[in-house]
Protein backbone atom coordinates (compact mmCIF):
# COMPACT_ATOMS: atom_id res chain seq x y z
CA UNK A 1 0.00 0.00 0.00
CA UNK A 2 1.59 3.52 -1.02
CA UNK A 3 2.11 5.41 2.66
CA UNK A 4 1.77 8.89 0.31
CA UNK A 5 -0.52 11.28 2.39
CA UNK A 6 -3.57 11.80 0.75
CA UNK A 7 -4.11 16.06 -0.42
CA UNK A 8 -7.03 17.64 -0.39
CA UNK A 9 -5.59 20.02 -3.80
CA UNK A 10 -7.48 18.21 -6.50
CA UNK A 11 -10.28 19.18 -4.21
CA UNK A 12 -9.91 22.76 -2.90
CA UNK A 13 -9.03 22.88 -7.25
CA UNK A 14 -12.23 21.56 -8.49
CA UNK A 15 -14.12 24.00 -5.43
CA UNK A 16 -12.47 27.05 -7.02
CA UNK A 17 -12.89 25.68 -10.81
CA UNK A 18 -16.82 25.57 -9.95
CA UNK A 19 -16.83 28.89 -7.90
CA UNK A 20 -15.23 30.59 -10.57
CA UNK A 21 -17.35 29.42 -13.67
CA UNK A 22 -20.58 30.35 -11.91
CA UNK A 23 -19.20 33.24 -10.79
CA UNK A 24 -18.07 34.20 -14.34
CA UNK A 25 -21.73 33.08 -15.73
CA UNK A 26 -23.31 36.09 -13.22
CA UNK A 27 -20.43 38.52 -14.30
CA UNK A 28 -20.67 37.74 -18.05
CA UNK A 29 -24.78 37.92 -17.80
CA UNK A 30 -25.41 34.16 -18.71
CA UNK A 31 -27.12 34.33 -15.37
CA UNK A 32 -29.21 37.46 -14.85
CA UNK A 33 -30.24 39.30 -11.93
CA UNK A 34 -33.10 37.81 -10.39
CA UNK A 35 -32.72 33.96 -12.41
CA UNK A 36 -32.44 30.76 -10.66
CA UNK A 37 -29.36 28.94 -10.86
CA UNK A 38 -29.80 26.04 -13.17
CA UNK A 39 -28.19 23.49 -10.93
CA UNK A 40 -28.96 20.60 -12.87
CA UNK A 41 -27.74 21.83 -15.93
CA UNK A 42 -24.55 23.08 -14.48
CA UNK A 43 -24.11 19.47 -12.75
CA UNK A 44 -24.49 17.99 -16.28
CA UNK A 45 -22.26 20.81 -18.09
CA UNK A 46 -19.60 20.76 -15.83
CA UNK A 47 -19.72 16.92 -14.70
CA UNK A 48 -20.09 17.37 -11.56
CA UNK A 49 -22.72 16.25 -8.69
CA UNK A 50 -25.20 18.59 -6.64
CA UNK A 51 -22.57 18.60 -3.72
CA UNK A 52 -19.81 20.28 -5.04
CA UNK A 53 -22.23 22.84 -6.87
CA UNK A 54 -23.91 23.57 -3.61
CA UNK A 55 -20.86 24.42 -2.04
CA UNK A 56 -19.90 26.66 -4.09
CA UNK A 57 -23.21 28.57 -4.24
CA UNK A 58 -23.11 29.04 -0.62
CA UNK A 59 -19.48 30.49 -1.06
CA UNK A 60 -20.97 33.13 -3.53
CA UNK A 61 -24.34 33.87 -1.35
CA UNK A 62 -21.40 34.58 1.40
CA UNK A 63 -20.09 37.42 -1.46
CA UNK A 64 -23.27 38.46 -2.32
CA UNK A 65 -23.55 37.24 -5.82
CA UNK A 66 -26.48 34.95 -5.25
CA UNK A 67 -28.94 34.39 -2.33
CA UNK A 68 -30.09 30.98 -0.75
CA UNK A 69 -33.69 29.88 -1.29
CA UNK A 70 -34.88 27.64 1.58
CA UNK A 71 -35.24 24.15 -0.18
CA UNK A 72 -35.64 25.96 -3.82
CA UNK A 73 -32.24 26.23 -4.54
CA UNK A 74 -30.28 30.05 -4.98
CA UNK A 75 -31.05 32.48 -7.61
CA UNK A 76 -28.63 35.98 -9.01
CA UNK A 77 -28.55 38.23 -6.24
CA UNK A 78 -30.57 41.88 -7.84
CA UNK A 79 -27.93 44.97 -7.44
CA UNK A 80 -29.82 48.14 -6.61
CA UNK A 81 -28.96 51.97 -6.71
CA UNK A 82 -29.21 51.77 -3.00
CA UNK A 83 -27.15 48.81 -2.55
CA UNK A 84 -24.38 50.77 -4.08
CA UNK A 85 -24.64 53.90 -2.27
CA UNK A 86 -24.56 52.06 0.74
CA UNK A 87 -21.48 49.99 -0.27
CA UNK A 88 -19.01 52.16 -2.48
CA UNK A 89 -18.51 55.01 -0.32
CA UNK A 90 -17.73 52.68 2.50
CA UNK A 91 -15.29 50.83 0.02
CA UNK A 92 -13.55 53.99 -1.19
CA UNK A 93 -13.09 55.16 2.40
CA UNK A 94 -11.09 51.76 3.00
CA UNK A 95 -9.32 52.01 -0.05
CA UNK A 96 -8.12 55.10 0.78
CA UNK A 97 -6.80 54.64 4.10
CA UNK A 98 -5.00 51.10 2.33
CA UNK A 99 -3.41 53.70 0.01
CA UNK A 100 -2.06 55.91 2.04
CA UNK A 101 -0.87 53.06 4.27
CA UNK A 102 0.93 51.03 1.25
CA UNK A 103 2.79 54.36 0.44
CA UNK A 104 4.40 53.97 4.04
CA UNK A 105 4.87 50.16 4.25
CA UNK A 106 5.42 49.27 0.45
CA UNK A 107 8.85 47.89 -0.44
CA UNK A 108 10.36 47.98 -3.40
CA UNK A 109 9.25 44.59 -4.20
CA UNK A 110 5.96 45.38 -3.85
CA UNK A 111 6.16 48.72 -6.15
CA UNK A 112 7.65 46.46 -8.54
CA UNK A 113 4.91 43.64 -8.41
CA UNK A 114 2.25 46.40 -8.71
CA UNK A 115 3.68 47.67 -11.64
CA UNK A 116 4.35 44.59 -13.50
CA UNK A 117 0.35 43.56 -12.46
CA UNK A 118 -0.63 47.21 -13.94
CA UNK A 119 1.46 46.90 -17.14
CA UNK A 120 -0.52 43.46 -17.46
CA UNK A 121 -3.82 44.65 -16.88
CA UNK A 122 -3.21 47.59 -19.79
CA UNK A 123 -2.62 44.95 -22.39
CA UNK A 124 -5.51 43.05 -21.53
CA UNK A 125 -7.25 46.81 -22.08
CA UNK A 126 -5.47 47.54 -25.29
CA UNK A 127 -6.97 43.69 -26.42
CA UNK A 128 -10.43 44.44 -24.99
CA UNK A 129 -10.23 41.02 -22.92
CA UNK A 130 -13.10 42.11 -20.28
CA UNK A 131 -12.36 39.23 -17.98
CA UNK A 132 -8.93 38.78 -17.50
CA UNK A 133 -8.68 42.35 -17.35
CA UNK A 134 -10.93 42.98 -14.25
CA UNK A 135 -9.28 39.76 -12.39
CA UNK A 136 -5.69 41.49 -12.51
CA UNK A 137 -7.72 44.37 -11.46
CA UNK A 138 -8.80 42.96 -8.74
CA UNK A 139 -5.49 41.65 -7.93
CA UNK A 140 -4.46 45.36 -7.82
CA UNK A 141 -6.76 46.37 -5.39
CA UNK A 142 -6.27 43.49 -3.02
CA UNK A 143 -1.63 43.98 -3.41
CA UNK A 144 -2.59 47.97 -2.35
CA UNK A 145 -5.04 46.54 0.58
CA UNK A 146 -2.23 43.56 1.46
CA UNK A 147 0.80 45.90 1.46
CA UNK A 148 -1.00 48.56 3.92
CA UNK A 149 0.09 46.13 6.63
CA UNK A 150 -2.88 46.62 8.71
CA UNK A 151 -4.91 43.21 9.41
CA UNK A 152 -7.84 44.31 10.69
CA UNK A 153 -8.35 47.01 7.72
CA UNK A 154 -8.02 43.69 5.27
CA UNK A 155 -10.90 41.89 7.41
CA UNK A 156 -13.56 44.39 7.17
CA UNK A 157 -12.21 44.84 3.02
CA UNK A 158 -13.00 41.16 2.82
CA UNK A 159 -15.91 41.58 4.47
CA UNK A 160 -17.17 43.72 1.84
CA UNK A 161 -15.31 43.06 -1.48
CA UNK A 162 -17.11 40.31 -2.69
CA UNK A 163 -20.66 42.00 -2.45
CA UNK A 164 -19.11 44.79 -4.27
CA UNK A 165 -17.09 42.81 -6.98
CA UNK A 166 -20.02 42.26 -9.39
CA UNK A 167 -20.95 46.15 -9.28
CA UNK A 168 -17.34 47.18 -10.00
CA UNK A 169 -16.94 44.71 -12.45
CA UNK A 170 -20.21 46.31 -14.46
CA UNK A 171 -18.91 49.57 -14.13
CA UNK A 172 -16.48 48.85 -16.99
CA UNK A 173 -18.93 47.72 -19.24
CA UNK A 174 -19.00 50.94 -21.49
CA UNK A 175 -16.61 51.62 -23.01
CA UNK A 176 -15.94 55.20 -22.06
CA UNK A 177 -15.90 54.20 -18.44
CA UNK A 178 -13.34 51.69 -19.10
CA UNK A 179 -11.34 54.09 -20.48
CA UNK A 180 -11.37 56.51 -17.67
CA UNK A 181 -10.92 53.69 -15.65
CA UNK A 182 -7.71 53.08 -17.08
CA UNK A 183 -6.62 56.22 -17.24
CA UNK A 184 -7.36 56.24 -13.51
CA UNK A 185 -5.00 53.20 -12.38
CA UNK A 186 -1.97 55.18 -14.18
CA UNK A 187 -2.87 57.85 -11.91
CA UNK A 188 -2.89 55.13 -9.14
CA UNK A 189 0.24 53.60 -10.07
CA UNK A 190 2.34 57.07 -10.58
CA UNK A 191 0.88 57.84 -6.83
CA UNK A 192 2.27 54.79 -5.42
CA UNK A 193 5.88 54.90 -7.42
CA UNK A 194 6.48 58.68 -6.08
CA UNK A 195 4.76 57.20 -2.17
CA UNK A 196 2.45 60.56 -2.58
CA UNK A 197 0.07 58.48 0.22
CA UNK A 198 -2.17 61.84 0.42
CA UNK A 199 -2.86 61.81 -3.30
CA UNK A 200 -2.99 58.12 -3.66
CA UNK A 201 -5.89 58.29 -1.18
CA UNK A 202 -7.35 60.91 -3.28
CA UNK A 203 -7.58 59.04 -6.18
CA UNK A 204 -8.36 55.96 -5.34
CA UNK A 205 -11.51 57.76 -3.49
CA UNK A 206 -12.76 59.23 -6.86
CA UNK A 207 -12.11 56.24 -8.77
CA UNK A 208 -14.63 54.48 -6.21
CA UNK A 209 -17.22 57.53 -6.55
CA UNK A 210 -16.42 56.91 -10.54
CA UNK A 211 -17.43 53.27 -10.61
CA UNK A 212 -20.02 54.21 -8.09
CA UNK A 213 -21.83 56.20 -10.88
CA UNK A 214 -21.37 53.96 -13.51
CA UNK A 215 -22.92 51.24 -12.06
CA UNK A 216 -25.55 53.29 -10.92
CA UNK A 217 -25.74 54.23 -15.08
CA UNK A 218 -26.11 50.93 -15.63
CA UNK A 219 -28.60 49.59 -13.57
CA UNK A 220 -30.97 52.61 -14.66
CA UNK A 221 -30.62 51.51 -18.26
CA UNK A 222 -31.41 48.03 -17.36
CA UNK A 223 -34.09 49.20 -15.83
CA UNK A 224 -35.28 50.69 -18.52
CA UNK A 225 -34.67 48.29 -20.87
CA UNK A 226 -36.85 45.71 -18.59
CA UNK A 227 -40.04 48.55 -18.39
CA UNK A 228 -40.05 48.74 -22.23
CA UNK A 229 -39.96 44.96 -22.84
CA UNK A 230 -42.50 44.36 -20.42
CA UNK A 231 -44.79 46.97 -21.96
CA UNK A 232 -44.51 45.54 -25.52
């Protein structure tokens, strides 16, 4: 008998692989606000059992992506103009205090990992690759949040990041927005380089009040969009 411990990786891999590809259908609008997740197609598209897929919906319930239904399953959690009021100003108040922080406690390393990460996330502009552009964004905002050095100021981030990540990721969807967004990260990176933590904090404060509006955009078109299809 082979004495190798057993791992739980193939495991925690195939937890993530589900998380993610749900997650992605929500982002990408396979799965819109208000549907029920299709669990038995999902089982049968993705070859897996109701176990594993249940799981992973109550990991994205915890981040606000979908809700629970007692014994009927979850369905896409419905962002409102509210909702985002309430969260983004909160958000952008963290993220500034992380920036002003990461301008103290960065090292060089770290400058040098967030500019490598920025350089990446700009090509994935300049080849209009949505997705993979907003996860190295992400990865942006959690290095700044990381390098701060302050643990409890990470917990209550956590605590809130992944009710917000849908709404920031459908700020970007115009593509003017995107663009200022962009524009706004150089800002953000030329901040950090020079350790200007007062004007990091700044920015990083709009760019929140930025996405805040154009999510707020968005859900008013949708909105709109609904009332006039319903009417027809």
């Amino acid at each position: 008998m082979d004495d190798t411990p057993l791992s739980p990786i193939q495991r925690q891999s195939l937890h993530d692989t589900i998380v993610n590809r749900v997650r992605a259908m929500v982002y990408d609008g396979d799965l819109k606000p208000g549907a029920k997740v299709p669990e038995k197609m999902l089982c049968e598209t993705l070859g897996i059992s109701r176990t594993p897929l249940r799981e992973a919906l109550k990991v994205l319930a915890s981040e606000g992506v979908l809700e629970l239904l007692p014994n009927r399953g979850a369905r896409v959690a419905c962002l409102t103009g509210e909702d985002v009021d309430e969260m983004f100003p909160v958000m952008g108040a963290l993220e500034a205090l992380a920036g002003e922080l990461a301008c103290v406690h960065a090292t060089e390393a770290d400058i040098a990992e967030l500019r490598a990460l920025h350089y990446q996330m700009a090509l994935h502009h300049t080849r209009a690759e949505r997705n993979e552009y907003f996860a190295i964004n992400q990865k942006i905002h959690e290095k700044i949040m990381a390098v701060a050095g302050n643990p409890l100021l990470v917990t209550m981030y956590e605590g809130l990041a992944g009710r917000i990540r849908r709404a920031r990721y459908i700020s970007s969807i115009t593509s003017g927005r995107w663009e200022e967004a962009m524009a706004e990260h150089e800002e953000i990176l030329n901040a950090l380089e020079t350790r200007d933590g007062q004007r990091l904090a700044g920015i990083l404060k709009e760019h929140l009040r930025n996405k805040c509006e154009a999510v707020k955009e968005v859900l008013r078109k949708d909105a709109a969009e609904a009332a006039s299809a319903a009417a027809e």
